[in-house]
PDB file of N, CA and C in Angstrom:
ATOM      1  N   UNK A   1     101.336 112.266  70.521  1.00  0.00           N
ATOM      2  CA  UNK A   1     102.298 113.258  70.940  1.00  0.00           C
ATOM      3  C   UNK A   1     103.190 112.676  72.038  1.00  0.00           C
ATOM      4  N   UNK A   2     104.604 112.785  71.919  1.00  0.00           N
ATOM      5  CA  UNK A   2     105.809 112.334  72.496  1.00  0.00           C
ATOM      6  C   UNK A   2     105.527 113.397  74.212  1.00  0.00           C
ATOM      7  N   UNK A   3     105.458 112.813  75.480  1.00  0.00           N
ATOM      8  CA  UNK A   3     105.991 113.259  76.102  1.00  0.00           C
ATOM      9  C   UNK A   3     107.153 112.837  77.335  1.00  0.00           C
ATOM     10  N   UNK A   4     107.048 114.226  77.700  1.00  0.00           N
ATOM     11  CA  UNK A   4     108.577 114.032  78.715  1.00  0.00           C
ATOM     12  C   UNK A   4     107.957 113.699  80.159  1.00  0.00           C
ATOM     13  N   UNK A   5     108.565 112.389  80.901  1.00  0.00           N
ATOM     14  CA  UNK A   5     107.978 112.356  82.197  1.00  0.00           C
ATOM     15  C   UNK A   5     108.995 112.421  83.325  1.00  0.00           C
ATOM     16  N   UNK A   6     108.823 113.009  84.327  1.00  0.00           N
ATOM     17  CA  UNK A   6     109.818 113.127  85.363  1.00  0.00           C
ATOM     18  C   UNK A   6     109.344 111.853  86.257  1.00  0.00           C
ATOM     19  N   UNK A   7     110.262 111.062  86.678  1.00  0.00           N
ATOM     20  CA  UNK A   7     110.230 109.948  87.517  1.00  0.00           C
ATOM     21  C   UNK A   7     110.713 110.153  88.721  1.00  0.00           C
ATOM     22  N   UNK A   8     110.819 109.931  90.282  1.00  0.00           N
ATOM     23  CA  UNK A   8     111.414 110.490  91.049  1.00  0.00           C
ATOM     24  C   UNK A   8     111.034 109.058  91.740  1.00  0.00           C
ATOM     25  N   UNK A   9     112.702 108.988  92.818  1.00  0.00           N
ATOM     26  CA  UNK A   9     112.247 108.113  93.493  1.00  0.00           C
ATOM     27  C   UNK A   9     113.244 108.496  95.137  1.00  0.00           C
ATOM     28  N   UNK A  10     112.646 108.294  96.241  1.00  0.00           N
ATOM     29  CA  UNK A  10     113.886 108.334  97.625  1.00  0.00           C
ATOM     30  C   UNK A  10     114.782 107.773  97.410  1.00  0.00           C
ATOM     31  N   UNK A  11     115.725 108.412  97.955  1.00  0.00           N
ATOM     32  CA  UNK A  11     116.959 107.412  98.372  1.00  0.00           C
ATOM     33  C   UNK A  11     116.907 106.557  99.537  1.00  0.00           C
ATOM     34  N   UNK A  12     117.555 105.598 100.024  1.00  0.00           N
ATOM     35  CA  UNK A  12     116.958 105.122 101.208  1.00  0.00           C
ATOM     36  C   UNK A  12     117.300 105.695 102.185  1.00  0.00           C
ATOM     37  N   UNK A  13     116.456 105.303 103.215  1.00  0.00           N
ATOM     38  CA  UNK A  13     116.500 106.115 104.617  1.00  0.00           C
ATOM     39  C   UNK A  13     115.981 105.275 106.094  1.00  0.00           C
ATOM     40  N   UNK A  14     115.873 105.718 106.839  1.00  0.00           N
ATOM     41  CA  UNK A  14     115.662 104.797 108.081  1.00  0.00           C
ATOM     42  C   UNK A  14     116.799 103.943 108.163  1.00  0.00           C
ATOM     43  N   UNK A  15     117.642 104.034 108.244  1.00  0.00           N
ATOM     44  CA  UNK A  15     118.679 102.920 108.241  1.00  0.00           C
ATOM     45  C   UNK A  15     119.072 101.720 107.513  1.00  0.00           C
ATOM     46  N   UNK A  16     117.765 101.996 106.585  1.00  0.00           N
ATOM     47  CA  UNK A  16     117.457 101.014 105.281  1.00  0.00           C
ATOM     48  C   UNK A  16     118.983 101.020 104.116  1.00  0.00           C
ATOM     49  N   UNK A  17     119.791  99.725 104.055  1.00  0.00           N
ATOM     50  CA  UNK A  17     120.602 100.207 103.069  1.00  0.00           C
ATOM     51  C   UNK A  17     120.092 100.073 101.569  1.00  0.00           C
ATOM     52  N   UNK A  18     118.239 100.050 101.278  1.00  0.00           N
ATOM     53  CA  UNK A  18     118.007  99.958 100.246  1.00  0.00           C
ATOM     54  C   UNK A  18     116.592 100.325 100.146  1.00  0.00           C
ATOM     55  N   UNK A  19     116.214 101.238  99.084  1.00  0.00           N
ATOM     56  CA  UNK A  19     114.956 101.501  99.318  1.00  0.00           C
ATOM     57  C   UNK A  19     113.909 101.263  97.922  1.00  0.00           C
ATOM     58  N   UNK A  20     113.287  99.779  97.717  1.00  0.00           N
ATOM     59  CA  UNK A  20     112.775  99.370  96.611  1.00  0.00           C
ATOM     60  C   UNK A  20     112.028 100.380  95.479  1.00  0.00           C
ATOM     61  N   UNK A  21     111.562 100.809  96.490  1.00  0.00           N
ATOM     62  CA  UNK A  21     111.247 102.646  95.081  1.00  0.00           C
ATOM     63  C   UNK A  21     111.993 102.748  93.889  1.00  0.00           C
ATOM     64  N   UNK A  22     113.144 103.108  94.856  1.00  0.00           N
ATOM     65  CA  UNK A  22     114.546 103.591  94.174  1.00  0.00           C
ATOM     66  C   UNK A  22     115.132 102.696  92.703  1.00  0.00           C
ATOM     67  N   UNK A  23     114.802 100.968  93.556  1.00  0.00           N
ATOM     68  CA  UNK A  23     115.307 100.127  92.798  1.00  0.00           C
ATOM     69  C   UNK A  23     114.013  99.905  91.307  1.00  0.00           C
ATOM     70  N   UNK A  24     112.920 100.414  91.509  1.00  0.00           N
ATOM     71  CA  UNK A  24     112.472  99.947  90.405  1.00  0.00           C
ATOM     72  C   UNK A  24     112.645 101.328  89.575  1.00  0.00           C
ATOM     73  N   UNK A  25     113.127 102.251  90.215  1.00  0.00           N
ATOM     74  CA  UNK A  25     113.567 103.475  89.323  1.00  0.00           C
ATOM     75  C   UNK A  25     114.664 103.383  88.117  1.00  0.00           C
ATOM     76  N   UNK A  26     115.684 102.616  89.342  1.00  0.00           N
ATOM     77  CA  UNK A  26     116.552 102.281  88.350  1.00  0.00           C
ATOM     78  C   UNK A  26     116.672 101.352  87.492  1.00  0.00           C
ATOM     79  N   UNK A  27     115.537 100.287  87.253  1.00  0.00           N
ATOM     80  CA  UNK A  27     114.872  99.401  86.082  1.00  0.00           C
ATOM     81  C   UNK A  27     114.510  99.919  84.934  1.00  0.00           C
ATOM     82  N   UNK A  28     113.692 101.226  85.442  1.00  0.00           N
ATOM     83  CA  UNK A  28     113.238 101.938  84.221  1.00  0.00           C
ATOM     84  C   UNK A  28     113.595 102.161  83.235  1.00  0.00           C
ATOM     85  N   UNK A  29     113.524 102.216  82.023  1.00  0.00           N
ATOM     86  CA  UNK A  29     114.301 102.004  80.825  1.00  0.00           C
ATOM     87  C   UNK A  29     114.027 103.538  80.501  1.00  0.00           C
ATOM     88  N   UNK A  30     114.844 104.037  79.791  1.00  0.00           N
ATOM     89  CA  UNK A  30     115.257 105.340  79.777  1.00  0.00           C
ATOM     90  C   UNK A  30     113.714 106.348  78.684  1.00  0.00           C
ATOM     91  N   UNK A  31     112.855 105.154  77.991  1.00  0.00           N
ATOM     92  CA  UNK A  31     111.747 105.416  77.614  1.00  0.00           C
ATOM     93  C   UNK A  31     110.989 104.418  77.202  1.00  0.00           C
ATOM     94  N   UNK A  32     109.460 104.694  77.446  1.00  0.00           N
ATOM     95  CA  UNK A  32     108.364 104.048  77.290  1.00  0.00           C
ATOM     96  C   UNK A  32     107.320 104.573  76.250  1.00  0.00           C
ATOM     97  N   UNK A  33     106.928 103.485  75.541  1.00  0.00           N
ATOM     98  CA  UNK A  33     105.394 103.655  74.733  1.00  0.00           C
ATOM     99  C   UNK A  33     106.417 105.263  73.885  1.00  0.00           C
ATOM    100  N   UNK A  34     107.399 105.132  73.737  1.00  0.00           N
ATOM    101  CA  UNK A  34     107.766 106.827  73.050  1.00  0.00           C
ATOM    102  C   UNK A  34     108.153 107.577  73.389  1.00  0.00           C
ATOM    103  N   UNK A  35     107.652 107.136  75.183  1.00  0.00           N
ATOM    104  CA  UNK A  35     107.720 108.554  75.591  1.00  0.00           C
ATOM    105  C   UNK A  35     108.813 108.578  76.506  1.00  0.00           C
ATOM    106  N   UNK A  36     109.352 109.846  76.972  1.00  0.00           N
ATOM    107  CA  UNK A  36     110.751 109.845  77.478  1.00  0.00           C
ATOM    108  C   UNK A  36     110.747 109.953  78.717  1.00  0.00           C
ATOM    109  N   UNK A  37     111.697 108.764  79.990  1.00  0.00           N
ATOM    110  CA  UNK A  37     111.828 108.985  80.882  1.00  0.00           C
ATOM    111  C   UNK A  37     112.465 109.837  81.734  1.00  0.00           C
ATOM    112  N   UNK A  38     112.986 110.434  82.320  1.00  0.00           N
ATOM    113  CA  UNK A  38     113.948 111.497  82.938  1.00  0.00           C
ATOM    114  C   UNK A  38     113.484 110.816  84.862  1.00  0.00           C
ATOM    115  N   UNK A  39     114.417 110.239  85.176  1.00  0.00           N
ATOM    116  CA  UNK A  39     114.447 109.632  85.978  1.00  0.00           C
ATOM    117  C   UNK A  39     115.561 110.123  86.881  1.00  0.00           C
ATOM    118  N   UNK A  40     115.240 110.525  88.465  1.00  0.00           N
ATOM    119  CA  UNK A  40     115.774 111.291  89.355  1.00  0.00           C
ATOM    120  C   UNK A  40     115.797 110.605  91.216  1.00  0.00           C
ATOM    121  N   UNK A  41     116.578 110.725  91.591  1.00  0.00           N
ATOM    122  CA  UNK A  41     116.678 110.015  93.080  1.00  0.00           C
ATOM    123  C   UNK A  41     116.912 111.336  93.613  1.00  0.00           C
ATOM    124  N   UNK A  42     115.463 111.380  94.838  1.00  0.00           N
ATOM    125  CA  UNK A  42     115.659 112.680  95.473  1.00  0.00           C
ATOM    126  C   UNK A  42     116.509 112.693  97.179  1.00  0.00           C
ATOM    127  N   UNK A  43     116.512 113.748  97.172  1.00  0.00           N
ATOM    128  CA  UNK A  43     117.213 113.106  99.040  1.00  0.00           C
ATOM    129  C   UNK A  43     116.010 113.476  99.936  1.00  0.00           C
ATOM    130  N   UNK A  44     116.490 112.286 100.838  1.00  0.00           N
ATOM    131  CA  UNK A  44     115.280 112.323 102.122  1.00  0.00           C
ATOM    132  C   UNK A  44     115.533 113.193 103.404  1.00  0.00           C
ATOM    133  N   UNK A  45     115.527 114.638 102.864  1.00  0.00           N
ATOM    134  CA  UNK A  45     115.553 115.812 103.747  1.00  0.00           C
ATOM    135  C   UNK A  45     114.134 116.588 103.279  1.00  0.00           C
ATOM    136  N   UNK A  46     113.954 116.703 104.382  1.00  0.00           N
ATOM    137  CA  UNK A  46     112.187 117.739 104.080  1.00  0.00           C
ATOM    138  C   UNK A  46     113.229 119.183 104.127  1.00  0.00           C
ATOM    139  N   UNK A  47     114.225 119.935 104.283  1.00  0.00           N
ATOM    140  CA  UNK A  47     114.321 120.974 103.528  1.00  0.00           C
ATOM    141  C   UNK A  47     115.233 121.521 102.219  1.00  0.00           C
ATOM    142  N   UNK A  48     115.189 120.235 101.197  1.00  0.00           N
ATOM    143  CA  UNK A  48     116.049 119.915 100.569  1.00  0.00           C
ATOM    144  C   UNK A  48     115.329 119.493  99.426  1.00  0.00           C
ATOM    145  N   UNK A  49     114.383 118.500  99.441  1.00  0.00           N
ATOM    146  CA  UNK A  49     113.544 118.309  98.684  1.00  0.00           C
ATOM    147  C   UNK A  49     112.447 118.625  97.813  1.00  0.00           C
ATOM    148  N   UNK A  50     112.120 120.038  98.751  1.00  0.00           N
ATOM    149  CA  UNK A  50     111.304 121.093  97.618  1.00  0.00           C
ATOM    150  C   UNK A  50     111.944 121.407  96.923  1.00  0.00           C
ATOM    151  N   UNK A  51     113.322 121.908  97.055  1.00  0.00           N
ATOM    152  CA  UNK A  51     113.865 122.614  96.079  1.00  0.00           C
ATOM    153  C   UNK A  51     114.520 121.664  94.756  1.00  0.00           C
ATOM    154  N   UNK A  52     114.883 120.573  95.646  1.00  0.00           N
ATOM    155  CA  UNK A  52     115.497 119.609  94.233  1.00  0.00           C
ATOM    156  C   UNK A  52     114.631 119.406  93.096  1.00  0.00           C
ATOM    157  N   UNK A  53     112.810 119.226  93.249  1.00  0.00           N
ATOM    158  CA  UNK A  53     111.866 119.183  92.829  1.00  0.00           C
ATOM    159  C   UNK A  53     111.909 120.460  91.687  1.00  0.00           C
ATOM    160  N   UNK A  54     111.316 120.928  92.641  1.00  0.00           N
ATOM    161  CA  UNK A  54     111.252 122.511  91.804  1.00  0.00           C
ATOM    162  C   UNK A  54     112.550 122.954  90.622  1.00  0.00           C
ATOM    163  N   UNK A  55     113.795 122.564  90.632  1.00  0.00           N
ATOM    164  CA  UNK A  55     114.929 122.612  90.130  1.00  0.00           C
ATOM    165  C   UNK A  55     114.604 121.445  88.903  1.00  0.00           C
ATOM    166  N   UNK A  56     114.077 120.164  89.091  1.00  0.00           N
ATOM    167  CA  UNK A  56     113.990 119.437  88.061  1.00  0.00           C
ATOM    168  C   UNK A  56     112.924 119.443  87.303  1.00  0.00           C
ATOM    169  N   UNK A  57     111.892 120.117  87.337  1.00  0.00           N
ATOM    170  CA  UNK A  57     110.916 120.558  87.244  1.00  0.00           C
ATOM    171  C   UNK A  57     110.984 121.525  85.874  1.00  0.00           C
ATOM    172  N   UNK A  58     111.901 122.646  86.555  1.00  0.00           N
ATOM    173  CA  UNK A  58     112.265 123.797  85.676  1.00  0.00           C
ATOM    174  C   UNK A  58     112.833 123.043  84.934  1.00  0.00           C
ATOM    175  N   UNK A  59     114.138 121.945  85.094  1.00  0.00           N
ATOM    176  CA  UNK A  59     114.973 121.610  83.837  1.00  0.00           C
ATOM    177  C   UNK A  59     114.694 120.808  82.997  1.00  0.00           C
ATOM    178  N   UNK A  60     113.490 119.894  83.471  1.00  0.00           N
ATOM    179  CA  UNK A  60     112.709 118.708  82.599  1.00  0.00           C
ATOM    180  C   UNK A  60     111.737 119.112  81.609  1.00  0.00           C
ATOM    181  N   UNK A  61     111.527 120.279  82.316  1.00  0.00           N
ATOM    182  CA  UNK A  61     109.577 120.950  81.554  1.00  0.00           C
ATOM    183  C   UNK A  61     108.837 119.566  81.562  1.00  0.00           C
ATOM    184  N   UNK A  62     108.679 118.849  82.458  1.00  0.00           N
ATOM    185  CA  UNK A  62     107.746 117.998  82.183  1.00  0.00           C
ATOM    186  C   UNK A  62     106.224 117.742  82.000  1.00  0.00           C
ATOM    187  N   UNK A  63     105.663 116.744  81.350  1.00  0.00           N
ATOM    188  CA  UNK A  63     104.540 116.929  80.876  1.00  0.00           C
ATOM    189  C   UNK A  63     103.492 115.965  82.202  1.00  0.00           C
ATOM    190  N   UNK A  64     104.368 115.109  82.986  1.00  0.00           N
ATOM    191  CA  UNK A  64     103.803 114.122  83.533  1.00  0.00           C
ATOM    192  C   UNK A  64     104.701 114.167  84.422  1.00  0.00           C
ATOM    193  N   UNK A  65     104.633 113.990  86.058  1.00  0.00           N
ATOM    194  CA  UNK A  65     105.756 113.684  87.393  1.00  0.00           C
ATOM    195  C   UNK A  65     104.200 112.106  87.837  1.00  0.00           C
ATOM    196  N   UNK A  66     105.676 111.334  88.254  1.00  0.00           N
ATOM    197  CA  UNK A  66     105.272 110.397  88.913  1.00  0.00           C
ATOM    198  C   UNK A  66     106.659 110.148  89.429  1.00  0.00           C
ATOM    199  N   UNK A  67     105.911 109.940  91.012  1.00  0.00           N
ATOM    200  CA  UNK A  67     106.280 109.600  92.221  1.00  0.00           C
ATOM    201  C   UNK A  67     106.557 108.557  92.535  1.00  0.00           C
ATOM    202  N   UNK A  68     107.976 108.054  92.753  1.00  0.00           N
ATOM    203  CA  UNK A  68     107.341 106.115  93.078  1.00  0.00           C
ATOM    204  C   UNK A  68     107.942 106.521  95.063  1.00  0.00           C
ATOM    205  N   UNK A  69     107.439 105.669  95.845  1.00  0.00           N
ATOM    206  CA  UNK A  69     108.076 106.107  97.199  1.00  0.00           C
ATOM    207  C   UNK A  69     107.340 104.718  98.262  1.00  0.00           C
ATOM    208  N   UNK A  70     107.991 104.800  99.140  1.00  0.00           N
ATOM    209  CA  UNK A  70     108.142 103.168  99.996  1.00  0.00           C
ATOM    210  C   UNK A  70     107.149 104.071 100.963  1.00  0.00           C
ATOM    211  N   UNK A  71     106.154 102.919 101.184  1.00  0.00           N
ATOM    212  CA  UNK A  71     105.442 102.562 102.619  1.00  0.00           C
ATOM    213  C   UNK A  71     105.442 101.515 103.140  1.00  0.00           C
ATOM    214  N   UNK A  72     106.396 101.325 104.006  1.00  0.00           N
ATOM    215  CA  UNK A  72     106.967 100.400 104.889  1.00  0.00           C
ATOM    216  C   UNK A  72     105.275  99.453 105.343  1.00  0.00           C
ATOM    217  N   UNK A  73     105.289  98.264 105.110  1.00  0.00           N
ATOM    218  CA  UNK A  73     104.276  97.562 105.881  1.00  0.00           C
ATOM    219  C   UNK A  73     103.025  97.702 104.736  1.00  0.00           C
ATOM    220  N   UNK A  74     102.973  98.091 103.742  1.00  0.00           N
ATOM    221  CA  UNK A  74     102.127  97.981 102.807  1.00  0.00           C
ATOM    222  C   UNK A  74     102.137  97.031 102.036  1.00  0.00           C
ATOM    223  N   UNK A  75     101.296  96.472 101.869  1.00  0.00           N
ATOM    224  CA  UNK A  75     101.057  95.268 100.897  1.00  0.00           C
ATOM    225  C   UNK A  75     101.204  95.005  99.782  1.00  0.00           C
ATOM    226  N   UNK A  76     100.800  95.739  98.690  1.00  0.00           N
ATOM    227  CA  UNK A  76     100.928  96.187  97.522  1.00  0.00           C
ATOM    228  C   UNK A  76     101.362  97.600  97.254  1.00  0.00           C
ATOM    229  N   UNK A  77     100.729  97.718  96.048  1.00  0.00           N
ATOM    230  CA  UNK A  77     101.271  99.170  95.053  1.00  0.00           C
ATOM    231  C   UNK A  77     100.514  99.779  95.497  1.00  0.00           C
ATOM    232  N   UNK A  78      99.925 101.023  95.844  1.00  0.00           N
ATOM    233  CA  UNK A  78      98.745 102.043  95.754  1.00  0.00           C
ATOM    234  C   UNK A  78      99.383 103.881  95.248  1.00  0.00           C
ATOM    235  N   UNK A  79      98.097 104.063  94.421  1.00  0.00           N
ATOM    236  CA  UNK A  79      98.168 105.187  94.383  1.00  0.00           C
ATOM    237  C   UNK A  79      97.348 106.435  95.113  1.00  0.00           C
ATOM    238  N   UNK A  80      98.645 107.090  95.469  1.00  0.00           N
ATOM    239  CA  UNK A  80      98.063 108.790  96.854  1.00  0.00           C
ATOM    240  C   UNK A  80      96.880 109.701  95.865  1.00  0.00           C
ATOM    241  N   UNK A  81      96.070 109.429  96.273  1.00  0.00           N
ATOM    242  CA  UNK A  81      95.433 110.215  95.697  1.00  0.00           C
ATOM    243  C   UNK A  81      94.852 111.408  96.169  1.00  0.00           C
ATOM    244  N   UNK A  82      95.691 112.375  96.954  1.00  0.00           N
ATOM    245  CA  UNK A  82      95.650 113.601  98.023  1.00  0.00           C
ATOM    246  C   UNK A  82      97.221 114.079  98.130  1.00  0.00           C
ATOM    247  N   UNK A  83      97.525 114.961  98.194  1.00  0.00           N
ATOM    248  CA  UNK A  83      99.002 115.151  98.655  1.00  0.00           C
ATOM    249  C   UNK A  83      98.800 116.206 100.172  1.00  0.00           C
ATOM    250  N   UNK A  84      99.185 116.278 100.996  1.00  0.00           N
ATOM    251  CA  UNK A  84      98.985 117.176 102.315  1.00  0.00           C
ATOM    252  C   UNK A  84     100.298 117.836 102.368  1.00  0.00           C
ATOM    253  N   UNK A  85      99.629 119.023 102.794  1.00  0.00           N
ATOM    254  CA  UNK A  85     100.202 120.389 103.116  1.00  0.00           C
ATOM    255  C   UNK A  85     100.587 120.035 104.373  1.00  0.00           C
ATOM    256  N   UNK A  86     101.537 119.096 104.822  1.00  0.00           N
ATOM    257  CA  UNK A  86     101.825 119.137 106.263  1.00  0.00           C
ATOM    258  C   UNK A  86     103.263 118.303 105.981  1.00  0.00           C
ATOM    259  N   UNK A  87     104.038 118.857 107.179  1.00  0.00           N
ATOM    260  CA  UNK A  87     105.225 118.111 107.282  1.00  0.00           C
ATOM    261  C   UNK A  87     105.275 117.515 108.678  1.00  0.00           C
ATOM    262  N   UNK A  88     105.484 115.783 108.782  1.00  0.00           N
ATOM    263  CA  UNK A  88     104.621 114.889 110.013  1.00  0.00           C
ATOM    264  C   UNK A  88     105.561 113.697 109.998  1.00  0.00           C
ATOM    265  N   UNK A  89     106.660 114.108 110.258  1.00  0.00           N
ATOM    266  CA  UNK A  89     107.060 112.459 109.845  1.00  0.00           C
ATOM    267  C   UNK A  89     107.449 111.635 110.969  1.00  0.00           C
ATOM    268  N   UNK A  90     107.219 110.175 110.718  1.00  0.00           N
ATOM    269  CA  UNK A  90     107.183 109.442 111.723  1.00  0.00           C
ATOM    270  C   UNK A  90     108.669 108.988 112.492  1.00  0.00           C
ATOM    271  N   UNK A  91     109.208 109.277 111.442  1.00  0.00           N
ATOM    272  CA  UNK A  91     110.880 108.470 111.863  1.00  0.00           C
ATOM    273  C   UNK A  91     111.570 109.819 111.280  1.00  0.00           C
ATOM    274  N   UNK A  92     113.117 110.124 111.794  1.00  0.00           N
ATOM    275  CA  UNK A  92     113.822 111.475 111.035  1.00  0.00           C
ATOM    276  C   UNK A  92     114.243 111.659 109.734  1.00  0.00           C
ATOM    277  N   UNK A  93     114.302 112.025 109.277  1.00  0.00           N
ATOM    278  CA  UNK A  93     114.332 112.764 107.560  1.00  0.00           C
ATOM    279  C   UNK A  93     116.676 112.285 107.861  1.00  0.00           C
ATOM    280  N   UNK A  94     117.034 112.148 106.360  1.00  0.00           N
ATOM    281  CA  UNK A  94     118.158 112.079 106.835  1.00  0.00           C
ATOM    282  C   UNK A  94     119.082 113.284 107.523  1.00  0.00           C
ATOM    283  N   UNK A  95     118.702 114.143 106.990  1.00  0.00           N
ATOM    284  CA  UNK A  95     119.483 115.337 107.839  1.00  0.00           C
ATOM    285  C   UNK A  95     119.267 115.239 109.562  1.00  0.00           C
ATOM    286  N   UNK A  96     118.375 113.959 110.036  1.00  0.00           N
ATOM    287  CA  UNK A  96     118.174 114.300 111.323  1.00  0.00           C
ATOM    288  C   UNK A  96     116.752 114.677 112.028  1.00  0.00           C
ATOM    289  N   UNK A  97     115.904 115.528 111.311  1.00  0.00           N
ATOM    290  CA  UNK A  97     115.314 116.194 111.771  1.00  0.00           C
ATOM    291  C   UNK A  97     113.669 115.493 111.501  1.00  0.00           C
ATOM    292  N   UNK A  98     112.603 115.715 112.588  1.00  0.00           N
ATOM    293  CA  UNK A  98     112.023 115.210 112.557  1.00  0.00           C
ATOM    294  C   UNK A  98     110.520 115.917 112.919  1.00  0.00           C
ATOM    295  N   UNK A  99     110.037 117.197 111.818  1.00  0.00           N
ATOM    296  CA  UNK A  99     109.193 117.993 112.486  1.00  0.00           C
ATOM    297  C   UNK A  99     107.534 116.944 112.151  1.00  0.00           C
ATOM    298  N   UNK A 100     106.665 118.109 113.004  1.00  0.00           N
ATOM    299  CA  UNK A 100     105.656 117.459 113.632  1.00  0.00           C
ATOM    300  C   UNK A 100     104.599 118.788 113.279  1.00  0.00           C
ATOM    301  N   UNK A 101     103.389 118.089 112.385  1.00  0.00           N
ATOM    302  CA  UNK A 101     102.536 119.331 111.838  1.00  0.00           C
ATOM    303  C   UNK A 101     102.954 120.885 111.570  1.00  0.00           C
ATOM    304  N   UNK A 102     103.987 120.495 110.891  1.00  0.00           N
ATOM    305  CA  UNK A 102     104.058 122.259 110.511  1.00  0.00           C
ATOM    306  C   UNK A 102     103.818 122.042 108.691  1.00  0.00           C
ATOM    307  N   UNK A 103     103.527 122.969 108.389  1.00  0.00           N
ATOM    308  CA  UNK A 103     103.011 123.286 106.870  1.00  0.00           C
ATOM    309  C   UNK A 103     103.843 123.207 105.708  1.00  0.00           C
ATOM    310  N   UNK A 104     103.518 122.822 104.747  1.00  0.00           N
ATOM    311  CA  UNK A 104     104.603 122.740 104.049  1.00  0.00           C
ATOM    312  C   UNK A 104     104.761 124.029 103.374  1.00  0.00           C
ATOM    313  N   UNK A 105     103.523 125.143 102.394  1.00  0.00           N
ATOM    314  CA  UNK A 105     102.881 126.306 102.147  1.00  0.00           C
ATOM    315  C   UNK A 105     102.270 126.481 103.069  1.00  0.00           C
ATOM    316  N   UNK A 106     102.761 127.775 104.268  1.00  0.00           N
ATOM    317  CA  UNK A 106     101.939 128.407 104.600  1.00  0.00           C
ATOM    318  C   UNK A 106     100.638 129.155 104.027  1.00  0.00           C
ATOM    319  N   UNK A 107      99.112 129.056 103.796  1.00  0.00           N
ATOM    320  CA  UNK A 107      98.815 129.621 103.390  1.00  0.00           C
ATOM    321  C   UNK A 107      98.179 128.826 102.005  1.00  0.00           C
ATOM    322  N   UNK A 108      98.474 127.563 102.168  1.00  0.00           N
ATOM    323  CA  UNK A 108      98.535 126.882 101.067  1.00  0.00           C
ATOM    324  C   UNK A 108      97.068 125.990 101.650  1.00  0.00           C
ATOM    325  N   UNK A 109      96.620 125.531 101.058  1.00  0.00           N
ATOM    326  CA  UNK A 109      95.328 124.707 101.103  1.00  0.00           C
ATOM    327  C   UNK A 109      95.742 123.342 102.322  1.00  0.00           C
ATOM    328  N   UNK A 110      94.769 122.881 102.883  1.00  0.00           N
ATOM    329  CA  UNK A 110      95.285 121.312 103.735  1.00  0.00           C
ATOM    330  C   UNK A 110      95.645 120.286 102.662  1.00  0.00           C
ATOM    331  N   UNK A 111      94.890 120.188 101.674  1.00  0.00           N
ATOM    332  CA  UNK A 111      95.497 118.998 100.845  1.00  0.00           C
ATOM    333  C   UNK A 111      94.918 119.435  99.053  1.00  0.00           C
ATOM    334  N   UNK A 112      95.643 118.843  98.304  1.00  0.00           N
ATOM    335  CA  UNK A 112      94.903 119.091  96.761  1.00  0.00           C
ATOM    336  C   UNK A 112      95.413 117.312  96.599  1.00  0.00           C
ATOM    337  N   UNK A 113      94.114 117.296  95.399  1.00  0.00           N
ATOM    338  CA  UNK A 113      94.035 116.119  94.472  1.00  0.00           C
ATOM    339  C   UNK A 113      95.538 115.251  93.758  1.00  0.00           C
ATOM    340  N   UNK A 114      96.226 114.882  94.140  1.00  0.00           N
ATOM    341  CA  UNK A 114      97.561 114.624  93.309  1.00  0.00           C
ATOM    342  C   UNK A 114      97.745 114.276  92.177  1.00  0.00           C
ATOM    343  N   UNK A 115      95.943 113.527  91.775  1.00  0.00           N
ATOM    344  CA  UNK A 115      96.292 112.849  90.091  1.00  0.00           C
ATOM    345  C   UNK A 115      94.932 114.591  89.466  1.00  0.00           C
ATOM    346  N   UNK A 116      95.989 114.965  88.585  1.00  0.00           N
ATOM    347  CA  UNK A 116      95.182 116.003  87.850  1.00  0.00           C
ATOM    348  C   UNK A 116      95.400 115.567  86.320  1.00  0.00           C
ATOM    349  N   UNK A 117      94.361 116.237  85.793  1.00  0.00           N
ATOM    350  CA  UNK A 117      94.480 116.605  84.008  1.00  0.00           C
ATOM    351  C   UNK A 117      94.109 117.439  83.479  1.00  0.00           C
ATOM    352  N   UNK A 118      94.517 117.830  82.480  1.00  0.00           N
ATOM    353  CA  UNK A 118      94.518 118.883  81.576  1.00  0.00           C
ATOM    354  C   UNK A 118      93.547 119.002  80.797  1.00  0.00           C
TER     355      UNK A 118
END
């Protein structure tokens, strides 16, 4: 069975005029093994980014989201295997802003599993 995967990658940020995520996003060949890519560059605003999500989400119906995203000073590839309910960031988001433990869902759990299945 053919499915649809949403790809997402940052744009760059930190003053970075390039953010390798991004660039192997745009390598991606428009489909794999069959299955179809739908490939998206999100912006690096924490109040901007839920919604772009949620918006491509609805318009992709996707069957599969993968995340590609830069950790500065990391060695290799790894996969998050937790996502946190917190907004913490170390350096400012591009709009500027730079909050410090506030929630992303109020009300929402501290963290869930990020790799799930059906």
């Amino acid at each position: 069975m053919k499915k649809k995967i949403l790809v997402t990658a940052f744009e760059p940020f930190a003053g970075r005029r390039r953010n390798p995520a991004l660039d192997v996003l745009l390598e991606l060949p428009p489909a794999l093994g069959g299955h179809s890519l739908h490939k998206f560059k999100l912006p690096v605003d924490g109040n901007a980014v839920g919604r772009r999500i949620a918006e491509l989400i609805r318009r992709v119906k996707p069957d599969l989201i993968v995340s590609l995203g830069l950790a500065a000073g990391e060695a290799g590839i790894r996969v998050e295997r937790f996502a946190l309910n917190i907004k913490d960031y170390g350096i400012k988001d591009n709009a500027g802003r730079r909050p410090e433990g506030k929630k992303i869902k109020e009300g929402g759990p501290a963290a869930i599993a990020s790799v799930r299945t059906r």
